[in-house]
C-alpha atoms as a PDB file:
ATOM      1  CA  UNK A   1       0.000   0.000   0.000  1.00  0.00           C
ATOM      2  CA  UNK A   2       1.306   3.608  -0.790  1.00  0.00           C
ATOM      3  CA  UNK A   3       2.784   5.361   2.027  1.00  0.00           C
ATOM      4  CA  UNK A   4       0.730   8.405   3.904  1.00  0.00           C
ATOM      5  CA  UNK A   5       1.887  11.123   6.102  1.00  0.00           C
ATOM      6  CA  UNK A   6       0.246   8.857   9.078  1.00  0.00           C
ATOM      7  CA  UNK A   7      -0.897  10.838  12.445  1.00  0.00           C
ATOM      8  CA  UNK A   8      -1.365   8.111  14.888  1.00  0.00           C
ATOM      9  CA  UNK A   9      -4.539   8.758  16.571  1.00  0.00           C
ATOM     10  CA  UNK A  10      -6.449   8.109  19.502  1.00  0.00           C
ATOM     11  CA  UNK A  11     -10.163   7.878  19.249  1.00  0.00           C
ATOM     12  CA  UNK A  12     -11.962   9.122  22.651  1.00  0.00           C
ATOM     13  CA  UNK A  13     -15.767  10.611  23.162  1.00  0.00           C
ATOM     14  CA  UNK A  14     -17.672  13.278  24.067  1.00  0.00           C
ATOM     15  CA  UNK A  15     -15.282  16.848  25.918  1.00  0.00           C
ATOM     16  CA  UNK A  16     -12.519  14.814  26.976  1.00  0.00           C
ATOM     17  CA  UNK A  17     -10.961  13.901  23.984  1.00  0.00           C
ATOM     18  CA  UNK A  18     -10.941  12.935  20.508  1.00  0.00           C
ATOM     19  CA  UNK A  19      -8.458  12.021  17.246  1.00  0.00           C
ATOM     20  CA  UNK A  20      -4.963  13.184  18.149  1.00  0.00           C
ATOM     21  CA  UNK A  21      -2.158  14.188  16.047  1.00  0.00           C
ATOM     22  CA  UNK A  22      -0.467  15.244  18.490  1.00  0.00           C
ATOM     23  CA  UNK A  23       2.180  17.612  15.993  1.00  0.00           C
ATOM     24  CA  UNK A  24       1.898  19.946  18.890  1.00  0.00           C
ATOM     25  CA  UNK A  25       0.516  23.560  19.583  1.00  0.00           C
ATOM     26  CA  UNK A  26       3.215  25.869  20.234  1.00  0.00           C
ATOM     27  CA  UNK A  27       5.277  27.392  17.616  1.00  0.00           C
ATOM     28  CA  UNK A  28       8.557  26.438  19.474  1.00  0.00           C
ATOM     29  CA  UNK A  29       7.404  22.746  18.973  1.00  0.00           C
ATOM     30  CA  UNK A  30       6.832  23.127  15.098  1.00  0.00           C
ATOM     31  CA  UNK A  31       9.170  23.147  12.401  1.00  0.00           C
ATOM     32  CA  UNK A  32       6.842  26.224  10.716  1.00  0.00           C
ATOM     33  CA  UNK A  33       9.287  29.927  11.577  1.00  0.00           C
ATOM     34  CA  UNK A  34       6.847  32.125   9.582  1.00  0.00           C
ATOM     35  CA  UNK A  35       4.405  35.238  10.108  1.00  0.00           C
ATOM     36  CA  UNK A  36       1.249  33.908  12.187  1.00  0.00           C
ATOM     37  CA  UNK A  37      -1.747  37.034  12.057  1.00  0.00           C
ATOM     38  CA  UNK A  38      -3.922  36.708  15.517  1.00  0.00           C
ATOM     39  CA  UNK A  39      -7.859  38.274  16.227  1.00  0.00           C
ATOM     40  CA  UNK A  40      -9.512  38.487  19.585  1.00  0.00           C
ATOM     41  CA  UNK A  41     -12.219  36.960  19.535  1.00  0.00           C
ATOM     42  CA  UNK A  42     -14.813  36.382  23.012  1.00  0.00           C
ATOM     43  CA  UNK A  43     -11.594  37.341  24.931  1.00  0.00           C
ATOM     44  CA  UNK A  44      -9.072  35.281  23.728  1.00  0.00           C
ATOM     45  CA  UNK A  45      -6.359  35.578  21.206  1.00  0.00           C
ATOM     46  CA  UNK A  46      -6.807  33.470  18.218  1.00  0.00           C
ATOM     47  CA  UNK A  47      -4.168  32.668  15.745  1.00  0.00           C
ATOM     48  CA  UNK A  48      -4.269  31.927  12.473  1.00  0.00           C
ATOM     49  CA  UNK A  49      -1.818  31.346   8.782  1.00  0.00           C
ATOM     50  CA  UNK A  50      -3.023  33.057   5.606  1.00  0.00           C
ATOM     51  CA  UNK A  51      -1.318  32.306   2.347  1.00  0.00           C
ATOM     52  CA  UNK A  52      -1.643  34.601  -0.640  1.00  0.00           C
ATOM     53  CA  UNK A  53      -1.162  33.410  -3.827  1.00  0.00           C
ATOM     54  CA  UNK A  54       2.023  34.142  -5.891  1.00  0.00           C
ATOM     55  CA  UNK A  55       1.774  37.289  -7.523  1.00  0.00           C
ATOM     56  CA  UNK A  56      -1.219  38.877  -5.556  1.00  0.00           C
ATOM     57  CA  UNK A  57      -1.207  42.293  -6.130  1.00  0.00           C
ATOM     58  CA  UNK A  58      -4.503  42.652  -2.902  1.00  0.00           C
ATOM     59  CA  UNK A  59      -6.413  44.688  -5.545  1.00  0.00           C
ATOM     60  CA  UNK A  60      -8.887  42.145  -6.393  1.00  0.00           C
ATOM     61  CA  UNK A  61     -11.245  40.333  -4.263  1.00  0.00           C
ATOM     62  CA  UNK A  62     -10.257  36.408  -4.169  1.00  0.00           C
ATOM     63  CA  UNK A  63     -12.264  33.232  -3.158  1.00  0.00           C
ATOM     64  CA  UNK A  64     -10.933  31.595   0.595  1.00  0.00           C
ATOM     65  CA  UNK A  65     -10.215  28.311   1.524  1.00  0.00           C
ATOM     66  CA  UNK A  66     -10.264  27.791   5.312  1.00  0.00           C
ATOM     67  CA  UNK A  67      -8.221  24.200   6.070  1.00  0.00           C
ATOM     68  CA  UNK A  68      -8.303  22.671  10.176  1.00  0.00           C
ATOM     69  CA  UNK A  69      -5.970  20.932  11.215  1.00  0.00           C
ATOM     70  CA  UNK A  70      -7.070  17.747  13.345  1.00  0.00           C
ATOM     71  CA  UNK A  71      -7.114  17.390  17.442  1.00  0.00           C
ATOM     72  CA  UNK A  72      -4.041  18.364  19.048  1.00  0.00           C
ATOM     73  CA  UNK A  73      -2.679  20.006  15.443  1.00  0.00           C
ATOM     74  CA  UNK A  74      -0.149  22.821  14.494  1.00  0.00           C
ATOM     75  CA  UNK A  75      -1.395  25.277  11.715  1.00  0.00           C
ATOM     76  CA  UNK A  76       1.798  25.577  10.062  1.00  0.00           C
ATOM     77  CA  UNK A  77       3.058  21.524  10.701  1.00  0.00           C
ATOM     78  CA  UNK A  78      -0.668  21.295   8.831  1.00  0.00           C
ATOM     79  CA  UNK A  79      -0.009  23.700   5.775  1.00  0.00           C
ATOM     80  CA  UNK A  80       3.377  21.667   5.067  1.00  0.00           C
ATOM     81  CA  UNK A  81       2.201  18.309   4.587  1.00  0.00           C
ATOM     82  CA  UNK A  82      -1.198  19.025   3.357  1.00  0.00           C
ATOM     83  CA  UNK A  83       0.911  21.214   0.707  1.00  0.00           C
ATOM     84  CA  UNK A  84      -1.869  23.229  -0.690  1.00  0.00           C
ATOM     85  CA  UNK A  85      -0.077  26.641  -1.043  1.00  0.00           C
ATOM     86  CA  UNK A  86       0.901  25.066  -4.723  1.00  0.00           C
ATOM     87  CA  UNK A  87      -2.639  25.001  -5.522  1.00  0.00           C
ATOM     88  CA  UNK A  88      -3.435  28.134  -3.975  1.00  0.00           C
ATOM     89  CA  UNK A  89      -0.792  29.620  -6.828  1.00  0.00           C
ATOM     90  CA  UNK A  90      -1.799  27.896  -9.749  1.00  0.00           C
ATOM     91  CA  UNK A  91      -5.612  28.276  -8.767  1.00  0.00           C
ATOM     92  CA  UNK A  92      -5.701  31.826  -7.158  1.00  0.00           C
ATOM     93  CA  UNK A  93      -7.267  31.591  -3.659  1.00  0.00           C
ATOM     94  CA  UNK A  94      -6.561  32.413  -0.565  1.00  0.00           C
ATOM     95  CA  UNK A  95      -5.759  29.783   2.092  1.00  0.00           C
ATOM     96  CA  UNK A  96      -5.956  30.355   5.646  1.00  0.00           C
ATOM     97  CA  UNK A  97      -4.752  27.655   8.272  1.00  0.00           C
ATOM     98  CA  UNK A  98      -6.696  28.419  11.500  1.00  0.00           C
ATOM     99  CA  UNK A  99      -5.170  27.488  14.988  1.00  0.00           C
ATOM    100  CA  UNK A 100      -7.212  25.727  17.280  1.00  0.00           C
ATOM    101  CA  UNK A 101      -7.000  26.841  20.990  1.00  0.00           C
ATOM    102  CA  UNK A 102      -5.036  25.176  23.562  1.00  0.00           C
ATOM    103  CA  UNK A 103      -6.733  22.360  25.705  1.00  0.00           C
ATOM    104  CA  UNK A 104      -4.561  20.871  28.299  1.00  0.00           C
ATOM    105  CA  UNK A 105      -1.707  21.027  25.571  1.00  0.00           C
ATOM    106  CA  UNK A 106      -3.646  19.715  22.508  1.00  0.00           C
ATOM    107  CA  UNK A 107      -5.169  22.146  20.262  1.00  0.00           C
ATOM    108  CA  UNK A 108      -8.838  21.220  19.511  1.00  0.00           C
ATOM    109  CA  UNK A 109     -11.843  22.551  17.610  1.00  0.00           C
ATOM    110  CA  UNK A 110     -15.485  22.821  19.194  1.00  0.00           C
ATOM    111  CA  UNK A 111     -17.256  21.108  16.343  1.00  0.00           C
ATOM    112  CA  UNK A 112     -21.056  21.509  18.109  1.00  0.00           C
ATOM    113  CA  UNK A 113     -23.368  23.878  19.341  1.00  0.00           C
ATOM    114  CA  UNK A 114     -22.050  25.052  23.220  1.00  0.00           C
ATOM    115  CA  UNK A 115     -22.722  21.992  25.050  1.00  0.00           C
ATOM    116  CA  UNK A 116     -21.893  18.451  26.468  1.00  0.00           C
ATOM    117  CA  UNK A 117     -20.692  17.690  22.414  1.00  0.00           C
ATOM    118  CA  UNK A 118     -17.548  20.108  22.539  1.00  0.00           C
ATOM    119  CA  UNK A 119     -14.504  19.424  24.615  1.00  0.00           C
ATOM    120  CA  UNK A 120     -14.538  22.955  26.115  1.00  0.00           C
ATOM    121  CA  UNK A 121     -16.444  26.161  26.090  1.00  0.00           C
ATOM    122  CA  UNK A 122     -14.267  27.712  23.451  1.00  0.00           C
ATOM    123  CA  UNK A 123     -16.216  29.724  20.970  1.00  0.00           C
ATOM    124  CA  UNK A 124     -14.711  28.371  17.525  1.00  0.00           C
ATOM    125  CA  UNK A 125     -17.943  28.978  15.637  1.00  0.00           C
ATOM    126  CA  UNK A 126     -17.941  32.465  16.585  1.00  0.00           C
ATOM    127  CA  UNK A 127     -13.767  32.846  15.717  1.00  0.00           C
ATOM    128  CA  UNK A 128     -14.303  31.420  12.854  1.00  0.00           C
ATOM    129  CA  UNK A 129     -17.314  34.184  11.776  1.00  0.00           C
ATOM    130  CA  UNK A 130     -14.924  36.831  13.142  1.00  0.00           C
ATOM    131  CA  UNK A 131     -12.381  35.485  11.766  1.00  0.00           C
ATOM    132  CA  UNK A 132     -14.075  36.345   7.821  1.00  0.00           C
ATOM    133  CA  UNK A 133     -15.457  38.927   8.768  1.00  0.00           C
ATOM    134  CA  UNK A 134     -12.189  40.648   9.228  1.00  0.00           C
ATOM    135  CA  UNK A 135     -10.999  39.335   6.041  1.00  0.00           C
ATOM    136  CA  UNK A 136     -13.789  40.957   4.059  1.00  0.00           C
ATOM    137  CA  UNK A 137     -13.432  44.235   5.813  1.00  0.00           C
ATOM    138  CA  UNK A 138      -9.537  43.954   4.459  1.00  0.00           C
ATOM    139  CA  UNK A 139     -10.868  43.147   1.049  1.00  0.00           C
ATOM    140  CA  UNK A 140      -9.423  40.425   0.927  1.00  0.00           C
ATOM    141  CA  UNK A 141     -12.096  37.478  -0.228  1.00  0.00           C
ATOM    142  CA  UNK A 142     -14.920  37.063  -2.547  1.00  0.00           C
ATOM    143  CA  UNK A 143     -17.648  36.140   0.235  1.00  0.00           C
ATOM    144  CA  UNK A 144     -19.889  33.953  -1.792  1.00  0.00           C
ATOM    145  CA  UNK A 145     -17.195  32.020  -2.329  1.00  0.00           C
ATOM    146  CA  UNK A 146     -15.612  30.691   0.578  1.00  0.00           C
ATOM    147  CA  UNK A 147     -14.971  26.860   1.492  1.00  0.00           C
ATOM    148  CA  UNK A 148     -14.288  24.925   4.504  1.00  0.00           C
ATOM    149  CA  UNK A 149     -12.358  22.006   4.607  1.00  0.00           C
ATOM    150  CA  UNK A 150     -10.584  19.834   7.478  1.00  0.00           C
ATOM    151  CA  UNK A 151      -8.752  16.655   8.435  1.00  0.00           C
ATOM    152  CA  UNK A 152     -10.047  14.375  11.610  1.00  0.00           C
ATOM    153  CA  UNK A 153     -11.254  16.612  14.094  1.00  0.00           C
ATOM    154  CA  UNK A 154     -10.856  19.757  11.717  1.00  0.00           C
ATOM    155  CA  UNK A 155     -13.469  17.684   9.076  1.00  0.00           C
ATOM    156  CA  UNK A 156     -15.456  17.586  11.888  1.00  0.00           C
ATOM    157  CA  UNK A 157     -15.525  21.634  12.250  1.00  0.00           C
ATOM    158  CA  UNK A 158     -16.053  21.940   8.473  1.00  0.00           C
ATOM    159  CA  UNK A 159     -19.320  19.941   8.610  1.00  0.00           C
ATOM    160  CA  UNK A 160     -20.382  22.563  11.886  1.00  0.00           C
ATOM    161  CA  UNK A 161     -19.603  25.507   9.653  1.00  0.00           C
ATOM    162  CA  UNK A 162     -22.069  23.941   7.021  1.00  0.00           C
ATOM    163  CA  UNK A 163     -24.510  23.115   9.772  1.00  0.00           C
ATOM    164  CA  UNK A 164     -24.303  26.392  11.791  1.00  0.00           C
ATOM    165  CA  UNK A 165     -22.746  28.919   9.658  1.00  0.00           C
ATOM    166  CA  UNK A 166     -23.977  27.870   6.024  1.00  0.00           C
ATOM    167  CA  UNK A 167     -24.880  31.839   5.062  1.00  0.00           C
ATOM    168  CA  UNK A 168     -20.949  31.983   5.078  1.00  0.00           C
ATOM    169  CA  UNK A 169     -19.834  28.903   3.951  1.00  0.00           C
ATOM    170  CA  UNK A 170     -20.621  27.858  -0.133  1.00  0.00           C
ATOM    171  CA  UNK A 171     -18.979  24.092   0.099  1.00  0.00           C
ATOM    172  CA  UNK A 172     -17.261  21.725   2.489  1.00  0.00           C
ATOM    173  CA  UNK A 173     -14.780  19.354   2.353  1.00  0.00           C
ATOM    174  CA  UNK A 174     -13.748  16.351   4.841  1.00  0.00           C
ATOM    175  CA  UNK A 175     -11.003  14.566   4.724  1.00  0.00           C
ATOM    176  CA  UNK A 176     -10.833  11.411   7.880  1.00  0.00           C
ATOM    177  CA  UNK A 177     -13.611  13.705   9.580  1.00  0.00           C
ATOM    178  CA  UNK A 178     -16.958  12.513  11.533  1.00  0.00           C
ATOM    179  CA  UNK A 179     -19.741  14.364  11.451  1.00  0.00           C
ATOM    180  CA  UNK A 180     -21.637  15.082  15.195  1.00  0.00           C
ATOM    181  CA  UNK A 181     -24.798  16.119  13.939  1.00  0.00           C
ATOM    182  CA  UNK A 182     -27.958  14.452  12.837  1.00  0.00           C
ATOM    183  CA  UNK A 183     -31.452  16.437  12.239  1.00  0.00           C
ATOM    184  CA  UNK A 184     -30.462  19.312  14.395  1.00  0.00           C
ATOM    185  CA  UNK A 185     -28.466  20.470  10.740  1.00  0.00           C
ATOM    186  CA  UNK A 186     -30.282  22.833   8.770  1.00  0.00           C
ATOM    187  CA  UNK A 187     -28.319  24.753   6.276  1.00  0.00           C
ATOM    188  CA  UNK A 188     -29.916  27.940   4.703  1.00  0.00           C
ATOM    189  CA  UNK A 189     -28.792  26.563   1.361  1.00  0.00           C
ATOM    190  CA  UNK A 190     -27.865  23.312  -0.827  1.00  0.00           C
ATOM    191  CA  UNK A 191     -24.152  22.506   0.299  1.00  0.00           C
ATOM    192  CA  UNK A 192     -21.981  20.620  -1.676  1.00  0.00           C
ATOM    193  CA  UNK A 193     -19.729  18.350   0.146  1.00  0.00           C
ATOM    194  CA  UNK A 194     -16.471  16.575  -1.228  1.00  0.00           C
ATOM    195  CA  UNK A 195     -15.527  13.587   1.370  1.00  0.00           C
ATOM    196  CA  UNK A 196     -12.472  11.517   1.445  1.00  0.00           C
ATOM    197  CA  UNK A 197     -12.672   8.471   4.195  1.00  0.00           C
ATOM    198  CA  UNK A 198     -10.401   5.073   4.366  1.00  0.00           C
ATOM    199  CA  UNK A 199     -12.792   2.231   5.398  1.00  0.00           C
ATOM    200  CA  UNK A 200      -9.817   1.369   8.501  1.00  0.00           C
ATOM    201  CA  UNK A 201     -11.063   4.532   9.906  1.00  0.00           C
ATOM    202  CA  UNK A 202     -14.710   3.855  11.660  1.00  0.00           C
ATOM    203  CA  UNK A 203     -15.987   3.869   8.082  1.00  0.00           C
ATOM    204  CA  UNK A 204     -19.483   1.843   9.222  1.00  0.00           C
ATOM    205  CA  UNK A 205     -19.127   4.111  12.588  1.00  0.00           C
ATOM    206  CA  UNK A 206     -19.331   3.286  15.938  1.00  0.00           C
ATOM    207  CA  UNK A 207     -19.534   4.902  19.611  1.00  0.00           C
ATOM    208  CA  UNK A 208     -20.639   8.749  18.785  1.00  0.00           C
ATOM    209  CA  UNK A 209     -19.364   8.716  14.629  1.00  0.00           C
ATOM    210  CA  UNK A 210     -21.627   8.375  12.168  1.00  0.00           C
ATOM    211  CA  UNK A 211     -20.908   5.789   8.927  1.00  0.00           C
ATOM    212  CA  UNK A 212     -19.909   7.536   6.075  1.00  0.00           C
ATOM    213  CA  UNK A 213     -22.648   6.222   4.518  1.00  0.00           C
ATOM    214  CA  UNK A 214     -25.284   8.041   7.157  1.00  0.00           C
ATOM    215  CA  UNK A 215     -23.006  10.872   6.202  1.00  0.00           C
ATOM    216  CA  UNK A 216     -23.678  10.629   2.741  1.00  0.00           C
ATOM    217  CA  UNK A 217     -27.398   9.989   2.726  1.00  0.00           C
ATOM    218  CA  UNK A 218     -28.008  12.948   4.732  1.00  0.00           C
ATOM    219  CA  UNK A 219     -25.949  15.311   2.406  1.00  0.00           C
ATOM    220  CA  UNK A 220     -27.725  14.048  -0.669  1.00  0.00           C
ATOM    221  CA  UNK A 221     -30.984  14.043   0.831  1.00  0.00           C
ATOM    222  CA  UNK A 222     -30.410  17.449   2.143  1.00  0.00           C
ATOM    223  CA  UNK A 223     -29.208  18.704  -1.261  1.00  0.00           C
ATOM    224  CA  UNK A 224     -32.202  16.355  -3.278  1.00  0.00           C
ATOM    225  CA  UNK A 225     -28.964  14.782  -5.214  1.00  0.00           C
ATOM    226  CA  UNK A 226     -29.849  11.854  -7.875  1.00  0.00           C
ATOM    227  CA  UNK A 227     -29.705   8.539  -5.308  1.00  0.00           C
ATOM    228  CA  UNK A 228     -27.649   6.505  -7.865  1.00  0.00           C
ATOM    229  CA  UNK A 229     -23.981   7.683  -7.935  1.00  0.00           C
ATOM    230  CA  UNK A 230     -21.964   7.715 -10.910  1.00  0.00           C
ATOM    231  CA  UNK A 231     -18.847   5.099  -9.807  1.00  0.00           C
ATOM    232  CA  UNK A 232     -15.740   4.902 -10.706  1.00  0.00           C
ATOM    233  CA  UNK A 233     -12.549   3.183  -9.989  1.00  0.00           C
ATOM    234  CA  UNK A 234      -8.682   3.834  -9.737  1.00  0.00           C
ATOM    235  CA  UNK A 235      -5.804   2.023  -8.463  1.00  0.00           C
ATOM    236  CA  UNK A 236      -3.231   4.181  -7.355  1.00  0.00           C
ATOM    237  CA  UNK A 237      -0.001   2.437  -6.924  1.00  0.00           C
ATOM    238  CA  UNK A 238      -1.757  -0.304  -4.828  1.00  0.00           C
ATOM    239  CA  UNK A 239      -3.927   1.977  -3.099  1.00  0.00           C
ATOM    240  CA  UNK A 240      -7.382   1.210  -4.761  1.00  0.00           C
ATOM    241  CA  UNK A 241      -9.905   3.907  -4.648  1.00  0.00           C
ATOM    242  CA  UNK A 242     -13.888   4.356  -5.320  1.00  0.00           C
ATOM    243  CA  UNK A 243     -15.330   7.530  -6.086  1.00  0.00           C
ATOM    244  CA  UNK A 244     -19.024   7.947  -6.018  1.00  0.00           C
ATOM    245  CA  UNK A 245     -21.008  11.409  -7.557  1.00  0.00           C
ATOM    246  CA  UNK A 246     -23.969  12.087  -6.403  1.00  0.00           C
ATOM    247  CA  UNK A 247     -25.090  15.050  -9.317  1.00  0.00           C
ATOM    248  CA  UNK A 248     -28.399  16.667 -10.082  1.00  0.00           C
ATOM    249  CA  UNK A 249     -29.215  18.482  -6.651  1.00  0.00           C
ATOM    250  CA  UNK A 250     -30.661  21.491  -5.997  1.00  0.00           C
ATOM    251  CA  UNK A 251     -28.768  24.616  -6.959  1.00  0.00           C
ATOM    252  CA  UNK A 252     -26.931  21.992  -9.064  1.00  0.00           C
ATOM    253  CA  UNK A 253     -24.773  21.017  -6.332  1.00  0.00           C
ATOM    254  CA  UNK A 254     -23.514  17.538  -6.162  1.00  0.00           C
ATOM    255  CA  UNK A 255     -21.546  15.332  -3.076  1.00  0.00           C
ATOM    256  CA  UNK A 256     -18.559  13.129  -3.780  1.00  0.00           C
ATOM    257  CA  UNK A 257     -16.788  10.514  -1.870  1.00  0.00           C
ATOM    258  CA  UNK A 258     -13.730   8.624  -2.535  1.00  0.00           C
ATOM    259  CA  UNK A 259     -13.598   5.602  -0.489  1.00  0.00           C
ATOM    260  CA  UNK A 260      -9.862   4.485  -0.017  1.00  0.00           C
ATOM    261  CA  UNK A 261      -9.734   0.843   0.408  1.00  0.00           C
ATOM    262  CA  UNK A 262      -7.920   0.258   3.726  1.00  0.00           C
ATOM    263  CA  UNK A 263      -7.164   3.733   4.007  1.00  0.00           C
ATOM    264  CA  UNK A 264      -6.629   4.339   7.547  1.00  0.00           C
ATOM    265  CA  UNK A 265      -6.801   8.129   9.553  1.00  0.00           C
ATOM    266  CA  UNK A 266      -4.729  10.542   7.588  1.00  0.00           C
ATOM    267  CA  UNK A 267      -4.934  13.131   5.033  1.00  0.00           C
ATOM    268  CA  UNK A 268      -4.527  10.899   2.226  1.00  0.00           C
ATOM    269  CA  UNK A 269      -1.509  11.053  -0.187  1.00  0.00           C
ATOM    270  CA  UNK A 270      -3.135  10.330  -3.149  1.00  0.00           C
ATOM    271  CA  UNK A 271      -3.232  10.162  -6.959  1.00  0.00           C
ATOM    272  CA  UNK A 272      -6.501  10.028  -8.428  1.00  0.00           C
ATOM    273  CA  UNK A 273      -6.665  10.842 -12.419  1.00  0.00           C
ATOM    274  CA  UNK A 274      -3.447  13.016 -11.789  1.00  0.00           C
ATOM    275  CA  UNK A 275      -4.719  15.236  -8.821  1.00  0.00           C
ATOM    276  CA  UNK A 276      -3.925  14.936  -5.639  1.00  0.00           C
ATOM    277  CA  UNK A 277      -6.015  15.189  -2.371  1.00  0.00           C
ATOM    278  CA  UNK A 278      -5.710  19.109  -2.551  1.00  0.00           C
ATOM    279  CA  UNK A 279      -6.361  19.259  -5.751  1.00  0.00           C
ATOM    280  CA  UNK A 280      -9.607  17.092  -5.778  1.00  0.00           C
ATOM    281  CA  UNK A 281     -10.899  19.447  -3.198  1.00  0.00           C
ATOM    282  CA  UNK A 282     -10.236  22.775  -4.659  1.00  0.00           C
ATOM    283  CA  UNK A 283     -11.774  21.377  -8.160  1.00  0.00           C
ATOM    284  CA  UNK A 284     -14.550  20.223  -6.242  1.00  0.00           C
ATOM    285  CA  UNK A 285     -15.460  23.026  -4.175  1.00  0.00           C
ATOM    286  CA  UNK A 286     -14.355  25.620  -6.746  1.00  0.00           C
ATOM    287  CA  UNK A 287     -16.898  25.202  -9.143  1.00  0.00           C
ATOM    288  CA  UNK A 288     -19.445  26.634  -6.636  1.00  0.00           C
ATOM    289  CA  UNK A 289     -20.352  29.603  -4.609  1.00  0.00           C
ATOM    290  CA  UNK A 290     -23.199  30.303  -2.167  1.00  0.00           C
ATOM    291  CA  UNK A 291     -26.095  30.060  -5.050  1.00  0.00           C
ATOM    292  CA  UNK A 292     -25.022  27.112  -5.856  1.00  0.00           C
ATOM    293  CA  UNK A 293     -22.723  25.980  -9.505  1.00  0.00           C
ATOM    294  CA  UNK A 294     -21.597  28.808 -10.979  1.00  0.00           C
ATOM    295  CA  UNK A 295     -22.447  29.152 -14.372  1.00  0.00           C
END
């Protein structure tokens, strides 16, 4: 099987834990030495990594990209291997690596409504809505066309942006990320979701995760998606992969999976058709903004 960039993890429930990656949270324990911008938000400093494409002159207003890093995660240890900033070039987006806060030493992201679902009392939904807020009022982003996208614990917030923050968010991405929530998710829009999950990784669920599959049923009934996916498959260097489209929803959005055949709990290092996992995302989530595919 191809090698991945593996974070060992540790699976726990509800506040007290979660996946771990444990890269580490302070900048003295990361190998990243560059700028990192900060907002207070609810009384805490929050810190974050933006990346500007190559040759950005900040005169015109560019679509955003907002990637979390899993439980116990370092924004700029996350930026390096998920290697996106080549994308962000050749595409032209912005990219912003959000830090989560500091929980007994492990960075984390509140993924729920406040309540016995989130590890602490943190606000992240809030930072995160602060967080573009400042970014428009610098000019910055195109806000109908900004995209959330995470690994483990950071798919998880992606998902809670969609749930709880969908008049910001136009698509979502999750890459080894559970989804929390169940009924209590009504977007104010059709969301189009790209998900990549290795069936190692509680891919049938179990304890407090949802299959992928539950996952999937509620995003294309949500969206009113055609129930019969177009399937295709790819073996990349021994890796075998599935991808499944679900097209025709409302708005014209779609949801995609790619199910990676003992994959385990990583961002995935993969090759599918020539694109890799950052690459698959942007082209997925690109092609849409808040109203839905852009014509």
């Amino acid at each position: 099987m191809k090698n991945y960039f593996l974070i060992f993890s540790i699976f726990f429930f509800s506040c007290s834990s979660d996946e771990s990656e444990k890269d580490g949270y302070d900048k003295e324990g990361s190998s990243y030495d560059g700028p990192i911008e900060t907002i207070t938000h609810d009384g805490l400093e929050r810190k974050y990594i933006i990346y500007t494409p190559q040759g950005y002159d900040g005169t015109s207003k560019l679509p955003l990209l907002l990637n979390f890093h899993g439980f116990g995660g370092q924004a700029g240890d996350y930026m390096s291997y998920t290697n996106m900033n080549s994308v962000a070039d050749s595409e032209n987006f912005i990219l912003v690596y959000p830090q989560g806060a500091d929980l007994d030493g492990s960075s984390h992201w509140n993924a729920a409504l406040n309540g016995a679902d989130n590890k602490s009392n943190v606000d992240d939904l809030g930072f995160v809505e602060a967080l573009i807020n400042k970014l428009s009022s610098e000019n910055l982003i195109d806000i109908k066309r900004i995209y959330a996208v995470g690994y483990s614990n950071g798919g998880m917030m992606s998902y809670a942006l969609a749930c709880y923050k969908s008049n910001l968010i136009a698509a979502i991405g999750s890459v080894s990320g559970y989804m929390l929530q169940g009924d209590e998710c009504m977007p104010s829009h059709p969301t189009p979701l790209i998900k990549l999950h290795g069936t190692t990784d509680y891919y049938d669920g179990g304890g407090v995760y949802n299959s992928v599959q539950s996952v999937l049923d509620f995003w294309t009934n949500f969206n009113n998606t055609s129930s019969n996916p177009i399937i295709n498959n790819l073996n990349d260097s021994g890796t075998s992969i599935t991808s499944y489209t679900y097209k025709a929803g409302d708005n014209n959005v779609s949801v995609e999976h790619y199910k990676i055949i003992n994959g385990e709990h990583v961002w995935f290092d993969v090759n599918f058709n020539g694109k890799n996992t950052g690459q698959l995302i942007w082209d997925f989530v690109s092609k849409y903004d808040v109203n839905g595919l852009i014509n």
